[in-house]
Protein backbone atom coordinates (compact mmCIF):
# COMPACT_ATOMS: atom_id res chain seq x y z
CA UNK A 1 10.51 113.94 -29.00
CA UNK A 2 7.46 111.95 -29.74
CA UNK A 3 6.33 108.72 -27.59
CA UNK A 4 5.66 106.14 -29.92
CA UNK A 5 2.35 104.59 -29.32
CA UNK A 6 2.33 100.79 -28.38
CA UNK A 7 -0.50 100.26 -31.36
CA UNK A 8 2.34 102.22 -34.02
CA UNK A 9 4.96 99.21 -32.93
CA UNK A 10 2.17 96.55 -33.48
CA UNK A 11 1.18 97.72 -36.51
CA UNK A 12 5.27 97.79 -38.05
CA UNK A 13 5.42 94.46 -36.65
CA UNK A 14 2.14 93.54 -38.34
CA UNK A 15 4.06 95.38 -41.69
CA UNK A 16 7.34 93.58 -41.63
CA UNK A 17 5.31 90.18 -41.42
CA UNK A 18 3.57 91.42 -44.80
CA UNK A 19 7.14 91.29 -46.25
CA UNK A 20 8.16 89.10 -48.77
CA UNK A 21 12.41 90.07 -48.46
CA UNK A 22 12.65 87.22 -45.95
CA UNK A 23 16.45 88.16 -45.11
CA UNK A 24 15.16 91.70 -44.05
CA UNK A 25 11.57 91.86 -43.15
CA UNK A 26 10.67 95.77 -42.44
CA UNK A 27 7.76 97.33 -41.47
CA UNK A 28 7.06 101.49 -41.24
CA UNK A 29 4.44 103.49 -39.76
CA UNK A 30 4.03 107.17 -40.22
CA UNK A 31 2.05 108.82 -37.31
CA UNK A 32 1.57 112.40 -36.09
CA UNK A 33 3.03 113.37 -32.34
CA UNK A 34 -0.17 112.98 -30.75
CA UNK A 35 -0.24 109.72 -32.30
CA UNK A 36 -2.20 109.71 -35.23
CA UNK A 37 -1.37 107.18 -37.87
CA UNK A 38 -0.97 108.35 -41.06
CA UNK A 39 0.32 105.68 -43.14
CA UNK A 40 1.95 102.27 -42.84
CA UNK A 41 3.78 99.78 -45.44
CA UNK A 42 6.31 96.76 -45.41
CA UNK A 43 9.19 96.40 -47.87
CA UNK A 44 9.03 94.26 -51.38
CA UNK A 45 11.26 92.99 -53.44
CA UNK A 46 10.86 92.59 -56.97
CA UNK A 47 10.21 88.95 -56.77
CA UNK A 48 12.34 86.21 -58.92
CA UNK A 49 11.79 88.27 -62.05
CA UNK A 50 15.53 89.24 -61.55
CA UNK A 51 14.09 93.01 -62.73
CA UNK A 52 14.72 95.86 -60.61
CA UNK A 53 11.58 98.11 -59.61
CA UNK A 54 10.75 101.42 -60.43
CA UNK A 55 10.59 103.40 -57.15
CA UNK A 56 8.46 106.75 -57.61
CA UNK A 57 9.79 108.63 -54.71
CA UNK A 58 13.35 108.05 -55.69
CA UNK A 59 12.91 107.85 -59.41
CA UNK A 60 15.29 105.31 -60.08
CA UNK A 61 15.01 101.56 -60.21
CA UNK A 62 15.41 99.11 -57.35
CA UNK A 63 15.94 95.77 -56.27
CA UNK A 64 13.21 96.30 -53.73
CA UNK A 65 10.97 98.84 -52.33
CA UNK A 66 11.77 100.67 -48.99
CA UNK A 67 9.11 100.03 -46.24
CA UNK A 68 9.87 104.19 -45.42
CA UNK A 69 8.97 105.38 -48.79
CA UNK A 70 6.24 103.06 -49.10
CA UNK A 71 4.57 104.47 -45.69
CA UNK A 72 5.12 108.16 -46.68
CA UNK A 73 4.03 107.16 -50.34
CA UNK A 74 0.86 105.74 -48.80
CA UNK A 75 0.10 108.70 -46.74
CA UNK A 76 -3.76 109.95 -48.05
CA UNK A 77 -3.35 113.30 -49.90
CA UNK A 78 -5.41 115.42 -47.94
CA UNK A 79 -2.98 113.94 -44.78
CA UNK A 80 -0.05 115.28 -46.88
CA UNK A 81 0.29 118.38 -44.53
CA UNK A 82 0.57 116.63 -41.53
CA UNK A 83 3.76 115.23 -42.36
CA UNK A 84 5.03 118.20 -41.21
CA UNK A 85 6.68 117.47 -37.61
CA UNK A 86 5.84 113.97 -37.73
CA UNK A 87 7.31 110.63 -36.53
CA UNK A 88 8.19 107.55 -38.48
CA UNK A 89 8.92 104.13 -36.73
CA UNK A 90 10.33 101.48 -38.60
CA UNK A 91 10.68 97.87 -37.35
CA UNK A 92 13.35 94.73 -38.45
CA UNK A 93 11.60 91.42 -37.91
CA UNK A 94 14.87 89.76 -37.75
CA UNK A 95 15.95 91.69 -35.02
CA UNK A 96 19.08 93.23 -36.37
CA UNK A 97 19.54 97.35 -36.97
CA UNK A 98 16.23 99.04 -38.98
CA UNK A 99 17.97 102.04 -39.65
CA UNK A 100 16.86 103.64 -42.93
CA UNK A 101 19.40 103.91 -46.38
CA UNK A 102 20.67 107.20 -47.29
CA UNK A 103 18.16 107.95 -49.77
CA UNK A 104 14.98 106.99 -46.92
CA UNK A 105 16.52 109.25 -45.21
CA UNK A 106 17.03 112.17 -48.00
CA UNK A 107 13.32 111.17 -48.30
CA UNK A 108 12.06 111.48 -44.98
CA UNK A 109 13.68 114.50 -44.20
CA UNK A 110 12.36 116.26 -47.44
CA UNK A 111 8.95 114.60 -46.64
CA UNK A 112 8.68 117.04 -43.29
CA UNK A 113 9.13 114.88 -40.82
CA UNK A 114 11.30 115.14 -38.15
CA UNK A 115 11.35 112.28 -35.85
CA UNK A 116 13.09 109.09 -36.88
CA UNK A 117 12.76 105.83 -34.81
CA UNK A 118 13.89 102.34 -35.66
CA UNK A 119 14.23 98.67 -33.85
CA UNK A 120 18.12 98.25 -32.49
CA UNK A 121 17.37 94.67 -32.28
């Protein structure tokens, strides 16, 4: 179990304010165990185009793009093997559950890592 670094919560909080789904404002960081961040991203919907989005990680359309997926997405190539036994911390601005969807979680898990945290509210 990895302690997650006071700058990794920040920096989700900084994500979910970045958001533009204002009824569920999410932020995720990827970082190793020893606390290296690898990635961060917020979630995005596909605006008032009424269109879904095509989401590359699930390859499927959606209504808006999972702040999860978007972190692991963003991870820099050359990072790609550290995702093996890493953390991801995702944050709800709103305060209610961050949990991730079944597919972030397919995702994550098939990513490498192994250590899922997320705001309780």
């Amino acid at each position: 179990m990895c302690k997650i670094p006071s700058e990794v919560i920040e920096l989700a909080k900084s994500e979910a304010e970045k958001s533009n789904v204002k009824k569920a404002q999410l932020g995720s960081v990827v970082f190793t165990k020893r606390g290296k961040i690898l990635a961060s991203a917020c979630n995005l919907s596909g605006g008032n185009t009424g269109k879904k989005r095509y989401m590359p990680t699930f390859r499927r359309m959606y209504w808006s793009l999972h702040s999860e997926c978007r972190a692991i997405d963003k991870v820099h190539p050359l990072d790609k093997h550290l995702l093996n036994g890493a953390c991801i911390y995702t944050y709800r601005k709103n305060g209610l559950l961050a949990a991730p969807c079944k597919d972030c979680w397919a995702v994550i898990m098939k990513s490498g890592i192994t250590e899922i945290y997320y705001s309780m509210g």
